[in-house]
N, C-alpha and C. Protein backbone atom coordinates (compact mmCIF):
# COMPACT_ATOMS: atom_id res chain seq x y z
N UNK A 1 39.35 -9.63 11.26
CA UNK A 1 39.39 -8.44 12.06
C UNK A 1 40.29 -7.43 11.38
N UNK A 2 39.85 -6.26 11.12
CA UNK A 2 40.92 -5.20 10.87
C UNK A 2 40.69 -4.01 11.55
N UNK A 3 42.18 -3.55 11.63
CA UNK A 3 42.58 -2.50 12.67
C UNK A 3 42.75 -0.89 11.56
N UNK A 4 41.52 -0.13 12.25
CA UNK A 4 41.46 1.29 11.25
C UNK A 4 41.53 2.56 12.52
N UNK A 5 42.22 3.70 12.07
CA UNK A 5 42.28 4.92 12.58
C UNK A 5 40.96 5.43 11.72
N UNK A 6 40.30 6.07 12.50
CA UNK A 6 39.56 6.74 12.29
C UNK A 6 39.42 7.90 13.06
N UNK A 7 38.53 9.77 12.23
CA UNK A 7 38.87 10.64 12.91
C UNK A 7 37.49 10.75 13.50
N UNK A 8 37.49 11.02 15.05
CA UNK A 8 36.46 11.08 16.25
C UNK A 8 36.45 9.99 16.79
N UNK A 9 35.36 9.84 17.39
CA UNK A 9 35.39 8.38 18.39
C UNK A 9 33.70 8.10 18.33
N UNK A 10 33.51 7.43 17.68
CA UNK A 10 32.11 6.19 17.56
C UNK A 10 31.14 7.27 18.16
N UNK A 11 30.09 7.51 18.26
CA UNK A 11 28.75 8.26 19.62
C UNK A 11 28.71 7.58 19.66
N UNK A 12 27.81 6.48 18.84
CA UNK A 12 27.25 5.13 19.65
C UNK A 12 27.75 4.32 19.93
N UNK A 13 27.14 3.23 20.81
CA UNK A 13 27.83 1.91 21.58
C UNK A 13 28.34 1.41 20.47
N UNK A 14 29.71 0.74 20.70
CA UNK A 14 30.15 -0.38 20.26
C UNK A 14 28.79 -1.56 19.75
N UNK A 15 29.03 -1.68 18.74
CA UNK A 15 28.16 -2.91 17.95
C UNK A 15 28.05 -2.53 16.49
N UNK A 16 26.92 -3.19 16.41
CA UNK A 16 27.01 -3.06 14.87
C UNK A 16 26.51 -1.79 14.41
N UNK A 17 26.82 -2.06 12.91
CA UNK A 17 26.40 -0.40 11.75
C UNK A 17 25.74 -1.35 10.80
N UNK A 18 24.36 -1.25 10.79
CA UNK A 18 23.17 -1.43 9.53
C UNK A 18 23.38 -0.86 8.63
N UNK A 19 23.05 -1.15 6.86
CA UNK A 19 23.10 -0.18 6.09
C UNK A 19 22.66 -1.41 5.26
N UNK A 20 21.96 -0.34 3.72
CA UNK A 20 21.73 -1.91 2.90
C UNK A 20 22.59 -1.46 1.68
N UNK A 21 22.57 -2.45 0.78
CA UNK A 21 23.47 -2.22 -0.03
C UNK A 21 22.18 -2.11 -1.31
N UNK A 22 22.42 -1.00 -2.07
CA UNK A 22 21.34 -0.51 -3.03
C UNK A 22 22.10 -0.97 -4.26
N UNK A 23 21.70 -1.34 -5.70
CA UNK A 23 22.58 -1.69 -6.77
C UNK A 23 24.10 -2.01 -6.55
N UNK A 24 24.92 -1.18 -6.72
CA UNK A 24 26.30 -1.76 -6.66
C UNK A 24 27.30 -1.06 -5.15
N UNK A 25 26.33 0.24 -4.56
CA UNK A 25 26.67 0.77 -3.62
C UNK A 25 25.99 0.19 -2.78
N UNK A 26 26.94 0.97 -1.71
CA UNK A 26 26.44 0.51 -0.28
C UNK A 26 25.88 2.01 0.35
N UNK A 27 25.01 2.29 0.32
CA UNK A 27 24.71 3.22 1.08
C UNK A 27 23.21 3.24 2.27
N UNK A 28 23.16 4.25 3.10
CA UNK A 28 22.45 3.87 4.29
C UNK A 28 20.63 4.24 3.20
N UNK A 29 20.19 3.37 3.40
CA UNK A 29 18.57 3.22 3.79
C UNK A 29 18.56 2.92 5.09
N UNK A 30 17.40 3.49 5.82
CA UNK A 30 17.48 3.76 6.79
C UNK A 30 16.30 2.91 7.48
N UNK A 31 15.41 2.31 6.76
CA UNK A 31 14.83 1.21 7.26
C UNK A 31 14.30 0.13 5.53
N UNK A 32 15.14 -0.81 5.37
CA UNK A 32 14.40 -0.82 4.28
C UNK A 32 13.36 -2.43 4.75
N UNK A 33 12.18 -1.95 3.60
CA UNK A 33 11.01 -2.62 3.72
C UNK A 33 11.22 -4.15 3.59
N UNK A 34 10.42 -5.56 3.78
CA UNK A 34 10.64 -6.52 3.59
C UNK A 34 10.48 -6.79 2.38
N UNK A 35 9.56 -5.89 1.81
CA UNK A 35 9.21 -6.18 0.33
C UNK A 35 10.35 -5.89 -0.08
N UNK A 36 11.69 -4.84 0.29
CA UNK A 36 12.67 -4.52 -0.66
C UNK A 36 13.66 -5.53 -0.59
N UNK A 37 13.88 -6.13 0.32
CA UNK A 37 14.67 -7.04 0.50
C UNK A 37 14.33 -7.99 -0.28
N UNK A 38 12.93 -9.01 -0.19
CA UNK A 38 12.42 -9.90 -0.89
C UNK A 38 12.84 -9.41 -2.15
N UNK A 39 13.07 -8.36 -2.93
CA UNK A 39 12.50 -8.38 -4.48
C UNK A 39 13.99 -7.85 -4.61
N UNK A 40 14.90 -8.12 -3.63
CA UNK A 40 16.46 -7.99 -3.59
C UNK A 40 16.92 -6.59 -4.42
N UNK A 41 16.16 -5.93 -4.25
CA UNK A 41 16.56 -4.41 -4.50
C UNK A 41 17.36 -3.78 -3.35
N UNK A 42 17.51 -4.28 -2.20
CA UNK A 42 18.42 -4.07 -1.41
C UNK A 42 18.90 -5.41 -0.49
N UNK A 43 20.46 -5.15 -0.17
CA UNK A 43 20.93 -6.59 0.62
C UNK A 43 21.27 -5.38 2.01
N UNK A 44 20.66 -6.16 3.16
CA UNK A 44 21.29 -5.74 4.60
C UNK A 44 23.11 -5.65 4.63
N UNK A 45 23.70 -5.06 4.72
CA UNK A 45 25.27 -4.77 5.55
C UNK A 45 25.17 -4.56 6.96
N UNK A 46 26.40 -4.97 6.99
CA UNK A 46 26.43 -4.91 8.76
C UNK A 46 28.39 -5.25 9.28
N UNK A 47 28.61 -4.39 9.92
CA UNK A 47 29.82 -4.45 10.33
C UNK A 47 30.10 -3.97 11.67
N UNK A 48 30.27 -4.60 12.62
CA UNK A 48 30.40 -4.66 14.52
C UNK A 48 31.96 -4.22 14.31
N UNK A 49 31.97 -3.51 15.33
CA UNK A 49 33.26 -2.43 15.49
C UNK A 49 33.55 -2.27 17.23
N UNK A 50 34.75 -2.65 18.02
CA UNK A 50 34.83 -2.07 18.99
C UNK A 50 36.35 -1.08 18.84
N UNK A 51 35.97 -0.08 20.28
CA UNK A 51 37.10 0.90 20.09
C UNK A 51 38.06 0.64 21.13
N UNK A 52 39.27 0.35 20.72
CA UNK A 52 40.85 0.38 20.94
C UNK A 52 41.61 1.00 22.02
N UNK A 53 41.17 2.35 21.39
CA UNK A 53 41.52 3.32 21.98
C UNK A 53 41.28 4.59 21.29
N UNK A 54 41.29 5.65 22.65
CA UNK A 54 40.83 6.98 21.56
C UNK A 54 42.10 8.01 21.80
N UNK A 55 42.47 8.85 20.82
CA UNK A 55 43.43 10.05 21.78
C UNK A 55 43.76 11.28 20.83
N UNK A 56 43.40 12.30 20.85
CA UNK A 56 43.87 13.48 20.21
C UNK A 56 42.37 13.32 18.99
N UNK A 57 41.71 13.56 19.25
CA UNK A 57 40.53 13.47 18.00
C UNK A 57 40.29 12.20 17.47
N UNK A 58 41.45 11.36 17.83
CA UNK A 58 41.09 9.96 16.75
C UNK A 58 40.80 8.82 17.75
N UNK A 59 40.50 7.59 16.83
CA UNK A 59 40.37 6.56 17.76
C UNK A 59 40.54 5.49 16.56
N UNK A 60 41.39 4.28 17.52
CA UNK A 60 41.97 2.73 17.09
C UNK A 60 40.62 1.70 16.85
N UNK A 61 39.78 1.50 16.13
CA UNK A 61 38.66 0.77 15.88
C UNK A 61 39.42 -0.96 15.30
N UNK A 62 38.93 -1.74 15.99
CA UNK A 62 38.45 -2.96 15.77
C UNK A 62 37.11 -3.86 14.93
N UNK A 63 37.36 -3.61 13.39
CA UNK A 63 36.11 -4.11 12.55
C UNK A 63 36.16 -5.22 12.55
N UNK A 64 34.28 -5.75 12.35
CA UNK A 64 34.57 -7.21 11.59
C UNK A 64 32.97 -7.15 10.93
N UNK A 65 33.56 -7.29 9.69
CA UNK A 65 32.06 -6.91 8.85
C UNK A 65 32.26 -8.83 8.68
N UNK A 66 30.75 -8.46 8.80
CA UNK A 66 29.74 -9.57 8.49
C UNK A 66 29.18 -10.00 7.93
N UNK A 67 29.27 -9.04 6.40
CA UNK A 67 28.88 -9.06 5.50
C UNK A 67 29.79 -8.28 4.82
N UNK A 68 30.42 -8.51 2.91
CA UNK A 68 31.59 -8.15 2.36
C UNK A 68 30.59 -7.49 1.13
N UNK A 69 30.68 -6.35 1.40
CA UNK A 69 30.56 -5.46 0.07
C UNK A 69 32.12 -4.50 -0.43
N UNK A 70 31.99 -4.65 -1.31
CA UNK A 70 33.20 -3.48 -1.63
C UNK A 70 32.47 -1.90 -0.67
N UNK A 71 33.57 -1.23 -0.35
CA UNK A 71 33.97 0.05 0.12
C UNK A 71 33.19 0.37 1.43
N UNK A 72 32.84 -1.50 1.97
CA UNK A 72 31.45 -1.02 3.35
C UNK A 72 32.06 -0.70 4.36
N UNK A 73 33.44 -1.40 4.54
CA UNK A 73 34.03 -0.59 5.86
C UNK A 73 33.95 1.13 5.86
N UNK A 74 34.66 1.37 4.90
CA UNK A 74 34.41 2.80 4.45
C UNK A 74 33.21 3.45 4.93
N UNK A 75 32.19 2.86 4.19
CA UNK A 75 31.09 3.46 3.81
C UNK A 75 30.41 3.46 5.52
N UNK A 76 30.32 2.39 6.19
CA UNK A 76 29.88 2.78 7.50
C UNK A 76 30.41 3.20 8.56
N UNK A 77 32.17 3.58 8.77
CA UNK A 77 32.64 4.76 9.25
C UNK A 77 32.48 5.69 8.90
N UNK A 78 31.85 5.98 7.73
CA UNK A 78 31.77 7.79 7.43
C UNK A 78 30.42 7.85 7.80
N UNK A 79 29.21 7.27 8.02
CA UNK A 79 27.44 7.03 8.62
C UNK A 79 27.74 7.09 9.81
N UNK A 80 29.11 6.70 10.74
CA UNK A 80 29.04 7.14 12.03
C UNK A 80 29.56 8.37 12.39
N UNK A 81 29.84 8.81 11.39
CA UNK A 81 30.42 10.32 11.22
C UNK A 81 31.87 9.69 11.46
N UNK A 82 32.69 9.05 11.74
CA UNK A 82 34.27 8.87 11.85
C UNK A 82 34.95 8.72 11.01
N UNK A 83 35.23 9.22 9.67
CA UNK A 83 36.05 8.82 8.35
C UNK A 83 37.27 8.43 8.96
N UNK A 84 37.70 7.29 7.69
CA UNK A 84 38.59 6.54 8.44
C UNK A 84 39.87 7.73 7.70
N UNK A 85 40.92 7.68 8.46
CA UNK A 85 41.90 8.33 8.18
C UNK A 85 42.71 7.76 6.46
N UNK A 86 42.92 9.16 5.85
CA UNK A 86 43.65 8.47 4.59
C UNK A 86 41.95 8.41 3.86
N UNK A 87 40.63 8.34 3.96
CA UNK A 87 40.17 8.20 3.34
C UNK A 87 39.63 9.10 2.11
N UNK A 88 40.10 9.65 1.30
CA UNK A 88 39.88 10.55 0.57
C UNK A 88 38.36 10.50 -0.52
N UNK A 89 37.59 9.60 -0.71
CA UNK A 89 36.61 9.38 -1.21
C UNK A 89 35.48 9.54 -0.38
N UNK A 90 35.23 9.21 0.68
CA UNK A 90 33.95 9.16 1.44
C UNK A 90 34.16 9.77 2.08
N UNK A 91 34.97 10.53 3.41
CA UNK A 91 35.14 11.15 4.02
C UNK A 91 35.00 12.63 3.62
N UNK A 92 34.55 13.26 2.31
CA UNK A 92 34.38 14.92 2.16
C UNK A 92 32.70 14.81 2.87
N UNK A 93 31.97 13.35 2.79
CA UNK A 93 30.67 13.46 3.63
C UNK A 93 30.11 13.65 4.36
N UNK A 94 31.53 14.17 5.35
CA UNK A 94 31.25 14.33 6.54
C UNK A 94 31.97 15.77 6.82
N UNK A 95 30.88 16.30 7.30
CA UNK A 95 31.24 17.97 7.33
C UNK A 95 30.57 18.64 9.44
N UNK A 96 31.27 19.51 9.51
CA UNK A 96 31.08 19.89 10.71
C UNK A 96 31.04 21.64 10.89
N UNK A 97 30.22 22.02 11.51
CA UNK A 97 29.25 23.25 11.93
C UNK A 97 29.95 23.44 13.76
N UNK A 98 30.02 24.18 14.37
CA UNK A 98 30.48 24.40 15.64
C UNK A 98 30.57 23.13 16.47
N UNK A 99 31.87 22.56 15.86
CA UNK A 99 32.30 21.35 16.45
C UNK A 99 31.41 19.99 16.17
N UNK A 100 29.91 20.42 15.34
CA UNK A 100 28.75 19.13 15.53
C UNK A 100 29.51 18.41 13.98
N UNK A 101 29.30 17.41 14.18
CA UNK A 101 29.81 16.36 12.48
C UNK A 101 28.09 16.50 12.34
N UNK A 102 28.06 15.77 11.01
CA UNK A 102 27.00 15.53 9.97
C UNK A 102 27.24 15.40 8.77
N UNK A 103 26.22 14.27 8.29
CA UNK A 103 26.14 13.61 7.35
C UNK A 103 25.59 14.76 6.12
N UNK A 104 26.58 15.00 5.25
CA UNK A 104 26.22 15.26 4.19
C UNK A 104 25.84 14.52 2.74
N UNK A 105 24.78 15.07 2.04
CA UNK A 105 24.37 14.26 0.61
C UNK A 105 25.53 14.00 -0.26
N UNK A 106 25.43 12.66 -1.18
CA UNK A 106 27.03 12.43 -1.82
C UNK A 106 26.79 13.07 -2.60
N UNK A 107 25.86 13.70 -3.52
CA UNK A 107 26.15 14.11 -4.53
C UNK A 107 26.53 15.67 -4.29
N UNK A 108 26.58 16.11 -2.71
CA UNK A 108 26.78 17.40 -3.00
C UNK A 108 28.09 17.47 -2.28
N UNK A 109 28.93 16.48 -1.93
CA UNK A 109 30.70 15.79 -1.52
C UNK A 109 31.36 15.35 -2.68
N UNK A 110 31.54 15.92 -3.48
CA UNK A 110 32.78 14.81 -4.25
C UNK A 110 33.82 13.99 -3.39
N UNK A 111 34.38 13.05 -4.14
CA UNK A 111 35.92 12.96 -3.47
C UNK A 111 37.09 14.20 -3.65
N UNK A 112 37.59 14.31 -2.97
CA UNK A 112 38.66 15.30 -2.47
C UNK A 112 39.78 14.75 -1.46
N UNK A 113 40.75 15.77 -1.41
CA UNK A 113 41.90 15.56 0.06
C UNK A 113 40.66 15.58 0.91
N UNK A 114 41.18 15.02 1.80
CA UNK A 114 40.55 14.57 3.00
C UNK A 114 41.17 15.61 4.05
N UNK A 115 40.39 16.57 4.42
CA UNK A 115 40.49 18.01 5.47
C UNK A 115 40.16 17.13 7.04
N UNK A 116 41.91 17.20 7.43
CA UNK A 116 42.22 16.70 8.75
C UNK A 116 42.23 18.13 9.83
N UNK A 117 41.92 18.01 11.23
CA UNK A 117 41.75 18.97 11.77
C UNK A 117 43.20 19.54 12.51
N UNK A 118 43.10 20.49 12.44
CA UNK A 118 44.57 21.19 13.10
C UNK A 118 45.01 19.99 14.12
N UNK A 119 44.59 19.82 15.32
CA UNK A 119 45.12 18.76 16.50
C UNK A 119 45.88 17.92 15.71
N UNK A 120 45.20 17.00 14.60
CA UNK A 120 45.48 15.64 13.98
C UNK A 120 47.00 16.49 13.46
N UNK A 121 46.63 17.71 12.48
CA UNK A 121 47.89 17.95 11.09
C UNK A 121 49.06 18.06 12.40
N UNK A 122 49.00 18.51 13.63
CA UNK A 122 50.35 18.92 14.18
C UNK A 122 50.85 17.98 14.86
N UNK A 123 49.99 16.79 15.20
CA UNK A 123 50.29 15.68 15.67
C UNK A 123 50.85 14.67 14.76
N UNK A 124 50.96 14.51 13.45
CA UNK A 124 51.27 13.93 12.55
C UNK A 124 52.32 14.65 11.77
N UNK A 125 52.84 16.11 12.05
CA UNK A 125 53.74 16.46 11.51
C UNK A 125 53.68 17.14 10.42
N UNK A 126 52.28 17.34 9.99
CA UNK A 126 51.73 16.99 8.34
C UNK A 126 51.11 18.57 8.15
N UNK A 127 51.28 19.06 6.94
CA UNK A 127 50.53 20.30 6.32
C UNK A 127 49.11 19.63 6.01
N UNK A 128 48.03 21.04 5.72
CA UNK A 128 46.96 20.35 5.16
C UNK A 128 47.06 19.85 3.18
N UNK A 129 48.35 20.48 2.64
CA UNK A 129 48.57 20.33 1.63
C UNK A 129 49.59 18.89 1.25
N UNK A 130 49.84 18.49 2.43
CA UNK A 130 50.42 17.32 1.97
C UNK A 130 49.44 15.93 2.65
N UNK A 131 48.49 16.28 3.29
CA UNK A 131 47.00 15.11 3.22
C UNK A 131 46.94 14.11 2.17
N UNK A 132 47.43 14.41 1.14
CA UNK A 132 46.77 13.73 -0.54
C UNK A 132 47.51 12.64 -0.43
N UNK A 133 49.04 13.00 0.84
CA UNK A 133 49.88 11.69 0.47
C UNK A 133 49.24 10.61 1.09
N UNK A 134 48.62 10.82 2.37
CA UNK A 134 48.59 9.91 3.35
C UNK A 134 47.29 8.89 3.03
N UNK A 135 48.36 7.54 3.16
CA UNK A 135 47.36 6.31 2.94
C UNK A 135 46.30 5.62 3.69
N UNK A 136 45.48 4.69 3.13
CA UNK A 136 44.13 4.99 3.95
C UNK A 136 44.95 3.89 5.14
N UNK A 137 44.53 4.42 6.30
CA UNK A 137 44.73 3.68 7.70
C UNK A 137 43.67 2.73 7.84
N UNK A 138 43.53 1.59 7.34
CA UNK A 138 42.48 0.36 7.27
C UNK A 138 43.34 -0.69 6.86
N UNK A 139 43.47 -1.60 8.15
CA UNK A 139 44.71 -3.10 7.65
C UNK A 139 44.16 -4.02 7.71
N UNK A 140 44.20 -4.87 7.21
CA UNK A 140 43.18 -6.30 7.92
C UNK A 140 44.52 -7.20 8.25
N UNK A 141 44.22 -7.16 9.60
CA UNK A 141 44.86 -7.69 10.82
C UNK A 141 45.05 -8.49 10.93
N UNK A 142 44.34 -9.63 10.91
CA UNK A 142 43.49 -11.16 11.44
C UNK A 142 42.66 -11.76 10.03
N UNK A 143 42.22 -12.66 9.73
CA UNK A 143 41.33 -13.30 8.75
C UNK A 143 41.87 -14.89 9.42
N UNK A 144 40.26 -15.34 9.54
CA UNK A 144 39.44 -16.14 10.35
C UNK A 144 39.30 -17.41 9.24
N UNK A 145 40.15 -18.41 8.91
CA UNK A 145 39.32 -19.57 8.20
C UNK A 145 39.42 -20.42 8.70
N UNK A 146 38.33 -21.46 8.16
CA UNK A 146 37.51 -22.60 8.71
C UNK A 146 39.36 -23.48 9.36
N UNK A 147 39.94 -23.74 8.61
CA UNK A 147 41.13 -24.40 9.24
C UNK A 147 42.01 -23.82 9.33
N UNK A 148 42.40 -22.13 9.75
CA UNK A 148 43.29 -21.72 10.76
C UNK A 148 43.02 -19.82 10.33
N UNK A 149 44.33 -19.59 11.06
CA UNK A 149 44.28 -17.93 11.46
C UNK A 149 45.24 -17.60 11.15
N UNK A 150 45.00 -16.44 9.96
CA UNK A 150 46.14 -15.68 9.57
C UNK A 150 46.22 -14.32 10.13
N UNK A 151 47.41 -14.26 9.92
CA UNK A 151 47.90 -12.80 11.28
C UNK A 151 48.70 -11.84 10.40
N UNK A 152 48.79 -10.85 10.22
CA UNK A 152 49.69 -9.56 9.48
C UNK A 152 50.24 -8.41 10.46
N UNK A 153 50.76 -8.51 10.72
CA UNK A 153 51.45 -7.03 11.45
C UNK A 153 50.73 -5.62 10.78
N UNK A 154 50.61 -4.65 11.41
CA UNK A 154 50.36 -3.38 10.75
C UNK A 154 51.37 -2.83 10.09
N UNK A 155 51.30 -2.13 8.57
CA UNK A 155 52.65 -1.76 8.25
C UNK A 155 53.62 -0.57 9.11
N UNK A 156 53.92 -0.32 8.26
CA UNK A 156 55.20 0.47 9.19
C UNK A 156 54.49 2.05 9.29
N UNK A 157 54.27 2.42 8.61
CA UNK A 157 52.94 3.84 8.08
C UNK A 157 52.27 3.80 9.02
N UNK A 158 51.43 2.51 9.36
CA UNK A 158 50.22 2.70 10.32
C UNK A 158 50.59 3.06 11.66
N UNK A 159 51.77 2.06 11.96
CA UNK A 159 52.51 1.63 13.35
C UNK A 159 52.68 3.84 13.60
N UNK A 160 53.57 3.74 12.63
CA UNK A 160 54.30 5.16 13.19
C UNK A 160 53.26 6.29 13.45
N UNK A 161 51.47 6.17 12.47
CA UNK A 161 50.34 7.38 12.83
C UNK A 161 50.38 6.90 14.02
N UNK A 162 50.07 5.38 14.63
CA UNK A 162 49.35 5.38 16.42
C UNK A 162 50.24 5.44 17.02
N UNK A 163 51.68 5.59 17.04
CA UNK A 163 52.62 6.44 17.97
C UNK A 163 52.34 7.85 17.86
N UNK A 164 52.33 8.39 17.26
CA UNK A 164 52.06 9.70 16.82
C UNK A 164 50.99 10.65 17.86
N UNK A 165 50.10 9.47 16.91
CA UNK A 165 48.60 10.04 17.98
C UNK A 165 48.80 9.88 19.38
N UNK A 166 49.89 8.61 19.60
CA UNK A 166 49.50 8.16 21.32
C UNK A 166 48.32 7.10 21.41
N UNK A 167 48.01 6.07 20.37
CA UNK A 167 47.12 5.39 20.25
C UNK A 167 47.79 3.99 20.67
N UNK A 168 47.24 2.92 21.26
CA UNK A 168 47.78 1.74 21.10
C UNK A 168 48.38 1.16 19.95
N UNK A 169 49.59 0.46 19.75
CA UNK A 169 50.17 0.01 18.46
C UNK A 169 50.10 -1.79 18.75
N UNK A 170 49.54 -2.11 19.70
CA UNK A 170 49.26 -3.71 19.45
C UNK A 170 47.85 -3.86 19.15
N UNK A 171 47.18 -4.67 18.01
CA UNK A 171 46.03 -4.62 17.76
C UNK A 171 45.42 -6.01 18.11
N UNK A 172 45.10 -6.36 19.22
CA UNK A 172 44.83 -7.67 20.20
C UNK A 172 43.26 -7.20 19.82
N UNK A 173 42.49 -8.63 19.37
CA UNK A 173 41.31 -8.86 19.25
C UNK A 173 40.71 -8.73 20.13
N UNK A 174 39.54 -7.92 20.44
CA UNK A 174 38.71 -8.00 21.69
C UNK A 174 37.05 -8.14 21.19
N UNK A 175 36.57 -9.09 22.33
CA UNK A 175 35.55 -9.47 21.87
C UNK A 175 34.88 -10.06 20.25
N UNK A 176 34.05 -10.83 20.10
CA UNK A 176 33.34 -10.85 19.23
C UNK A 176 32.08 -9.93 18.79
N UNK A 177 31.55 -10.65 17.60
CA UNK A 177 30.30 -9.50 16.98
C UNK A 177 29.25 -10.15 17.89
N UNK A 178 28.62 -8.63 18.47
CA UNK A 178 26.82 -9.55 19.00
C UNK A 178 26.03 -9.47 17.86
N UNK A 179 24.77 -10.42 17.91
CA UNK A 179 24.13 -10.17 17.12
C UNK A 179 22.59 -8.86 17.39
């Protein structure tokens, strides 16, 4: 289980985020065929997420991917439009028009500072020019093996953004993944 700030709050229900993983990325196909799967040109991802808590633009998410690609947590908070905070690579993908988010093409996002919204910068204390410092808010919390459970505190960075925000700072497991 890991505990991520992310900016907005989920639209959709709590559950999972589909996506397949194409060559070495993970990015969304949006239905892929059986034939693509069979001929393993794409692998299914999937990562079930519930929310924490929400407050001031952001919200406390609860992941548990189900599948381990490099950068998929990432990659399917920014497909729900919520970049996770601190994320400076995937998060320029997500761009917003009179308050609406949307998914923009990667090749026309580079990575960049990650453009936090006024509410967030004054709630955090933070200029938009000093963004570049702030580290990505994604901890892994919990990890689940066959003969026992390891536990990590959130660091001290994370602890002090969800005071900040007014977010919960105990990250208590709730629920499991449906399928």
């Amino acid at each position: 289980m890991r505990g991520c700030l992310v900016l907005a709050r989920p639209g959709a229900q709590p559950g999972p985020v589909l996506t397949a993983r194409l060559r070495r990325q993970v990015v969304p196909v949006a239905a892929p065929s059986q034939g693509s799967v069979a001929r393993k040109e794409v692998k299914r991802t999937r990562t079930c997420y519930t929310v924490l808590g929400s407050a001031h633009g952001c919200s406390l998410l609860q992941l548990q991917p189900v599948t381990a690609f490099s950068s998929q947590l990432l990659v399917h908070l920014t497909l729900l439009l919520c970049p996770t905070l601190g994320d400076h690579v995937y998060s320029p993908r997500v761009g917003a028009v009179l308050g609406q988010s949307f998914l923009l093409p990667a090749e026309s996002a580079p990575p960049c500072t990650q453009v936090l919204p006024k509410q967030v910068l004054d709630r955090l204390r933070l200029t938009q020019q000093q963004v570049h410092l702030l580290p990505l808010h994604l901890h892994l919390h919990q990890l689940q093996l066959p003969a026992a459970v390891l536990a990590a505190p959130p660091p001290p960075f994370f602890l002090r953004t969800l005071h900040c925000l007014g977010l919960p700072t105990h990250l208590e497991p709730q629920g499991g993944c449906r399928q």
